[in-house]
N, C-alpha and C. Protein backbone atom coordinates (compact mmCIF):
# COMPACT_ATOMS: atom_id res chain seq x y z
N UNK A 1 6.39 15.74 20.58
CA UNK A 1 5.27 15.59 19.67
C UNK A 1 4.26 16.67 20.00
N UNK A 2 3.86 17.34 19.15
CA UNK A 2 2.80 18.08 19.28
C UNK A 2 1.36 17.81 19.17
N UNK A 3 0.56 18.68 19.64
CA UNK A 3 -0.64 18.00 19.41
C UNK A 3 -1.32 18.13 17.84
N UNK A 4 -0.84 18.99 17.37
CA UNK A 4 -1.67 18.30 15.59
C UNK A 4 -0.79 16.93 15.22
N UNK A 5 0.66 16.14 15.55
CA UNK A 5 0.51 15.28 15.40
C UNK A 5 0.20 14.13 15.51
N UNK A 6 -0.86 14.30 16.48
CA UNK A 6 -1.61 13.02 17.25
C UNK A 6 -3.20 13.68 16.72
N UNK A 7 -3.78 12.17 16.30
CA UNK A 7 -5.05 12.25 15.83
C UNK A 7 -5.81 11.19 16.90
N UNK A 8 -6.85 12.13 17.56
CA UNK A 8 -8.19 10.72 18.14
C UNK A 8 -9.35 10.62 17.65
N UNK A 9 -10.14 8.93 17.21
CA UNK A 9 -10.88 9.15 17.16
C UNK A 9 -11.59 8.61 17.87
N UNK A 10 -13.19 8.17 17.73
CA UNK A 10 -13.92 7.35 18.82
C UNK A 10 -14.89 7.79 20.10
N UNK A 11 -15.08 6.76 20.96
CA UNK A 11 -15.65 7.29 21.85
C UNK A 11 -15.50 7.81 23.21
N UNK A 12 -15.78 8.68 23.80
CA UNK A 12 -15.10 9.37 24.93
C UNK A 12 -15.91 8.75 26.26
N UNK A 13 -17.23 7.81 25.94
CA UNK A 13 -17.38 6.86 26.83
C UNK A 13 -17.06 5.76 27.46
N UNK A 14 -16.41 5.40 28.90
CA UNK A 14 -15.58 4.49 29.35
C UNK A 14 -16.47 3.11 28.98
N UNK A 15 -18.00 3.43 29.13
CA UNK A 15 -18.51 1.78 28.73
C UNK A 15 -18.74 1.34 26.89
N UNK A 16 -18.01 2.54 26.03
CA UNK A 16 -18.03 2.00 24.75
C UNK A 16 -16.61 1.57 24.45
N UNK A 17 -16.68 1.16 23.17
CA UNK A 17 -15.63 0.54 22.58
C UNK A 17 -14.27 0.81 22.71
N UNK A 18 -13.10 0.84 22.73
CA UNK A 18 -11.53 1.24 22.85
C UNK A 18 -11.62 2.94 21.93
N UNK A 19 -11.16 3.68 22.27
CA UNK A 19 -10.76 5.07 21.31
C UNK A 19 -9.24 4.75 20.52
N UNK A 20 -9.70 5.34 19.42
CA UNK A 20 -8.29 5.06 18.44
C UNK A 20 -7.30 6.46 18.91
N UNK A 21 -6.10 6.23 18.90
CA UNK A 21 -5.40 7.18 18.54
C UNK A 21 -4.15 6.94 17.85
N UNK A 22 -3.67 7.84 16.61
CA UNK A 22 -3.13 7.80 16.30
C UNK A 22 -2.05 8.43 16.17
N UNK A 23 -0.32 8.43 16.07
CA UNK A 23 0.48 9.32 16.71
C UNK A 23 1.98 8.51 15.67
N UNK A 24 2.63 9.93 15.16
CA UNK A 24 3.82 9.11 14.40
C UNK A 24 4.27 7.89 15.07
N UNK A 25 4.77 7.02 13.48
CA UNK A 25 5.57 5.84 14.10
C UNK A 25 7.17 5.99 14.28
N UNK A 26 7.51 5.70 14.50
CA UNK A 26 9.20 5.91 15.16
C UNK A 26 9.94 6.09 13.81
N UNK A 27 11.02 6.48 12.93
CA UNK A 27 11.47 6.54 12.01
C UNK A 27 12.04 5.02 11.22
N UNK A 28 12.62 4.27 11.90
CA UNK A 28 12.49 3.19 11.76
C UNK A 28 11.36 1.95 11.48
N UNK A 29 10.09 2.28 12.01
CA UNK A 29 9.33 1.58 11.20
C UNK A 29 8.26 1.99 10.48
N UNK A 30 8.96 3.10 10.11
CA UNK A 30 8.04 4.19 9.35
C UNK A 30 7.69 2.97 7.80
N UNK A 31 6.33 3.33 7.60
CA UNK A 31 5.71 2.64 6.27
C UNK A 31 4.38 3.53 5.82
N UNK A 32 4.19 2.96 5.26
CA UNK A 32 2.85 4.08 4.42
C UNK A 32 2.08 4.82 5.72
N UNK A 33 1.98 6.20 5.36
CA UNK A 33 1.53 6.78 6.38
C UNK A 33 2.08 7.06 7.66
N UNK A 34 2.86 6.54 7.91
CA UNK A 34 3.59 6.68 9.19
C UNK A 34 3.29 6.72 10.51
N UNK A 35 2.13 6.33 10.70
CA UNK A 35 1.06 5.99 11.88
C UNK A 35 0.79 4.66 12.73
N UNK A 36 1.18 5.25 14.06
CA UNK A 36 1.17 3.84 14.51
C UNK A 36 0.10 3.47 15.71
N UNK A 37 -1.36 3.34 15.02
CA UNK A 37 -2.39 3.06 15.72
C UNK A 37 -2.50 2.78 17.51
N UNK A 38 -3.35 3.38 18.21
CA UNK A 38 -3.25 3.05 19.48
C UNK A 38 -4.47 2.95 19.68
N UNK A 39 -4.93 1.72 20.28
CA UNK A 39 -6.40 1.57 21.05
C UNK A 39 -6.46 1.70 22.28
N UNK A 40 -7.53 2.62 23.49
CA UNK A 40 -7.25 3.14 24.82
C UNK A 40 -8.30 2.07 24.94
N UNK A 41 -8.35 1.75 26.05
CA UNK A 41 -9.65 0.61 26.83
C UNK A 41 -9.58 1.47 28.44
N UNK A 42 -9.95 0.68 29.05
CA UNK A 42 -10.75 0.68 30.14
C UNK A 42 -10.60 -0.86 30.71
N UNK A 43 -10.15 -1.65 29.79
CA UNK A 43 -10.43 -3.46 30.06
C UNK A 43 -8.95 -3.67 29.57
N UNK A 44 -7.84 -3.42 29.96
CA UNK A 44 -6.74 -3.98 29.62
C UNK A 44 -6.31 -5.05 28.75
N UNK A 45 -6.64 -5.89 29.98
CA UNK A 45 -6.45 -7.41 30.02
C UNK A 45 -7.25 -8.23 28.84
N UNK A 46 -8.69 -7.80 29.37
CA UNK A 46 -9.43 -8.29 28.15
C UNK A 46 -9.11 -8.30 27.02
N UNK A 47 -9.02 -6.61 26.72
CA UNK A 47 -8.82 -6.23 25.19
C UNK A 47 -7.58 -6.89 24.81
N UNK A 48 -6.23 -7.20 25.66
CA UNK A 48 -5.33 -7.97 25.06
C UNK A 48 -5.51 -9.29 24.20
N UNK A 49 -6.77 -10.04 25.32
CA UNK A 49 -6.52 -11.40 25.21
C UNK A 49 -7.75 -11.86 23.80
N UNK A 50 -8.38 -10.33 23.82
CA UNK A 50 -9.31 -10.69 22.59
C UNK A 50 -8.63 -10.07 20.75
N UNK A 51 -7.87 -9.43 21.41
CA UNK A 51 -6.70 -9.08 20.41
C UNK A 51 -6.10 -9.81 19.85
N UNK A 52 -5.22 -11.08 20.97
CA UNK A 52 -4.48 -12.35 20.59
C UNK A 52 -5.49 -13.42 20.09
N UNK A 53 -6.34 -13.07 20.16
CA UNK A 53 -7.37 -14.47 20.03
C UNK A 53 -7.79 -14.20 18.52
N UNK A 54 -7.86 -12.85 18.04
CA UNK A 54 -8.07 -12.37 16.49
C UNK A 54 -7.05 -12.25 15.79
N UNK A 55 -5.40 -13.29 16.24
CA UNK A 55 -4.36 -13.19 15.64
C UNK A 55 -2.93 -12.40 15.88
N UNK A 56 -3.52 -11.21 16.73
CA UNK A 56 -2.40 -10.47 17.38
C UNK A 56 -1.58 -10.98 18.23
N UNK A 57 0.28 -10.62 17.66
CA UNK A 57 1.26 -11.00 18.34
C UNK A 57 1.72 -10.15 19.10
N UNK A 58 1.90 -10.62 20.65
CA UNK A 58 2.33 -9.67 21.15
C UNK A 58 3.88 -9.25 21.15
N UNK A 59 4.30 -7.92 21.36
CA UNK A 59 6.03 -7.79 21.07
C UNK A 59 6.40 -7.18 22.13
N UNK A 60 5.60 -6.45 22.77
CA UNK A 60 6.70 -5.15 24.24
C UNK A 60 5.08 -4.89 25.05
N UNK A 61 5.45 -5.10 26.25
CA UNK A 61 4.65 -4.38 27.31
C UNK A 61 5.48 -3.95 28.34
N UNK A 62 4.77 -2.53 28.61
CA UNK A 62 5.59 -1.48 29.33
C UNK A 62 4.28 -0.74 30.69
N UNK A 63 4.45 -0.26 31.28
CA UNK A 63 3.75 0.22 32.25
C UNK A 63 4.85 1.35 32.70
N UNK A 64 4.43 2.70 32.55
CA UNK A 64 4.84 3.99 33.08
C UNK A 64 3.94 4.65 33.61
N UNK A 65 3.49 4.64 34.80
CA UNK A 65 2.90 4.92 35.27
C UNK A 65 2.36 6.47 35.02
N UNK A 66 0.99 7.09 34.89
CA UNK A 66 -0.09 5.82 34.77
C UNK A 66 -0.54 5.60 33.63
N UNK A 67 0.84 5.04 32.62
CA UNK A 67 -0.07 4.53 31.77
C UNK A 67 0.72 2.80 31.39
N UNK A 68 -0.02 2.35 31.16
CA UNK A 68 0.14 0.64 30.40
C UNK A 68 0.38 0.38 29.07
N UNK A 69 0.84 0.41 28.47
CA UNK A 69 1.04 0.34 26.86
C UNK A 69 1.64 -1.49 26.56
N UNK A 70 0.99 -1.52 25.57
CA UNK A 70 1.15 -2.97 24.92
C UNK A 70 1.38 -2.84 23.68
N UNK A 71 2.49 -3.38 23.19
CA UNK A 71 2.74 -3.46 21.65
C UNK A 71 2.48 -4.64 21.14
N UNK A 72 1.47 -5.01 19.77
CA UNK A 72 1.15 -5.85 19.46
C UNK A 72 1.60 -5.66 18.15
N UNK A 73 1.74 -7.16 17.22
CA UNK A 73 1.86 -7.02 15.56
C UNK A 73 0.48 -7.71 14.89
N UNK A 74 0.00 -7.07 13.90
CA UNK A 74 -0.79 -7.78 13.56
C UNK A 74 -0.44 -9.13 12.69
N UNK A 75 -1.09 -9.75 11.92
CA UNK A 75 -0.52 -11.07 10.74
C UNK A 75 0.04 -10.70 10.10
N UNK A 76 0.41 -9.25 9.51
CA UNK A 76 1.26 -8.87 8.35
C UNK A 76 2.33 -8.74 9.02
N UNK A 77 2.51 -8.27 10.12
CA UNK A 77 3.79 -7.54 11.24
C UNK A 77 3.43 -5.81 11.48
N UNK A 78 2.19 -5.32 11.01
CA UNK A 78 1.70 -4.00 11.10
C UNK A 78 1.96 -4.09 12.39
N UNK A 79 2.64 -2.88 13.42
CA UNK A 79 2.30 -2.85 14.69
C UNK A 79 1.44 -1.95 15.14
N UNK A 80 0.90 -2.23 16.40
CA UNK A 80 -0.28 -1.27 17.06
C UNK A 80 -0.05 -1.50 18.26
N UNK A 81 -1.06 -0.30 19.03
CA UNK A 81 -0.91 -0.23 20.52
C UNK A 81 -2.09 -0.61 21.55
N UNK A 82 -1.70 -1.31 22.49
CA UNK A 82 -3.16 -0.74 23.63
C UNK A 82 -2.68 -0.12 24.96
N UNK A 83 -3.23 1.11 25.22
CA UNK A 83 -3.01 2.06 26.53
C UNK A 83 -4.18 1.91 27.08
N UNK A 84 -3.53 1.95 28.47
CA UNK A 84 -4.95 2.03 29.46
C UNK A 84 -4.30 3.23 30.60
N UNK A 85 -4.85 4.47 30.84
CA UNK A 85 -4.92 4.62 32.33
C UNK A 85 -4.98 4.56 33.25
N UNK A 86 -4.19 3.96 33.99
CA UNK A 86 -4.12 3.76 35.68
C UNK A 86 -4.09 4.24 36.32
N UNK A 87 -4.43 4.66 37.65
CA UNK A 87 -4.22 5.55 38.91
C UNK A 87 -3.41 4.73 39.59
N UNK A 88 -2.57 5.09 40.47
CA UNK A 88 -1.28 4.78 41.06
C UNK A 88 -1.82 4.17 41.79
């Protein structure tokens, strides 16, 4: 993947909100636009559990160090991401 096909937006401050990024979706669940949203935190855990609490299902969590990725679906089955940075 190159970098014009990854889009970020948001804030580059660790005490504001999650940063969006966005980055093709796999060919297979390609749908309008073909983008498959990623929210970065700083609060992992949190942001999961306030995610699930606004309806989000969770489907795959992975940790490759250092990063954490969580795959969630929303109520339609839209999927999205949350990454966090870890230090080893």
């Amino acid at each position: 993947m190159t970098a014009p096909d990854v889009v970020a937006v948001g804030t580059t401050d660790p005490g504001g909100r999650p940063q969006m990024v966005f980055h093709p979706a796999p060919e297979a669940e390609r749908v309008v636009g073909g983008f498959v949203p990623t929210l970065q935190t700083e609060h992992h855990d949190e942001e999961a559990q306030r995610l699930t609490g606004l309806g989000a299902k969770l489907v795959n969590e992975v940790y490759l160090a250092p990063i954490r990725l969580t795959v969630f679906a929303d109520p339609e089955g839209n999927r999205f991401q949350l990454a966090t940075w870890q230090s080893e």
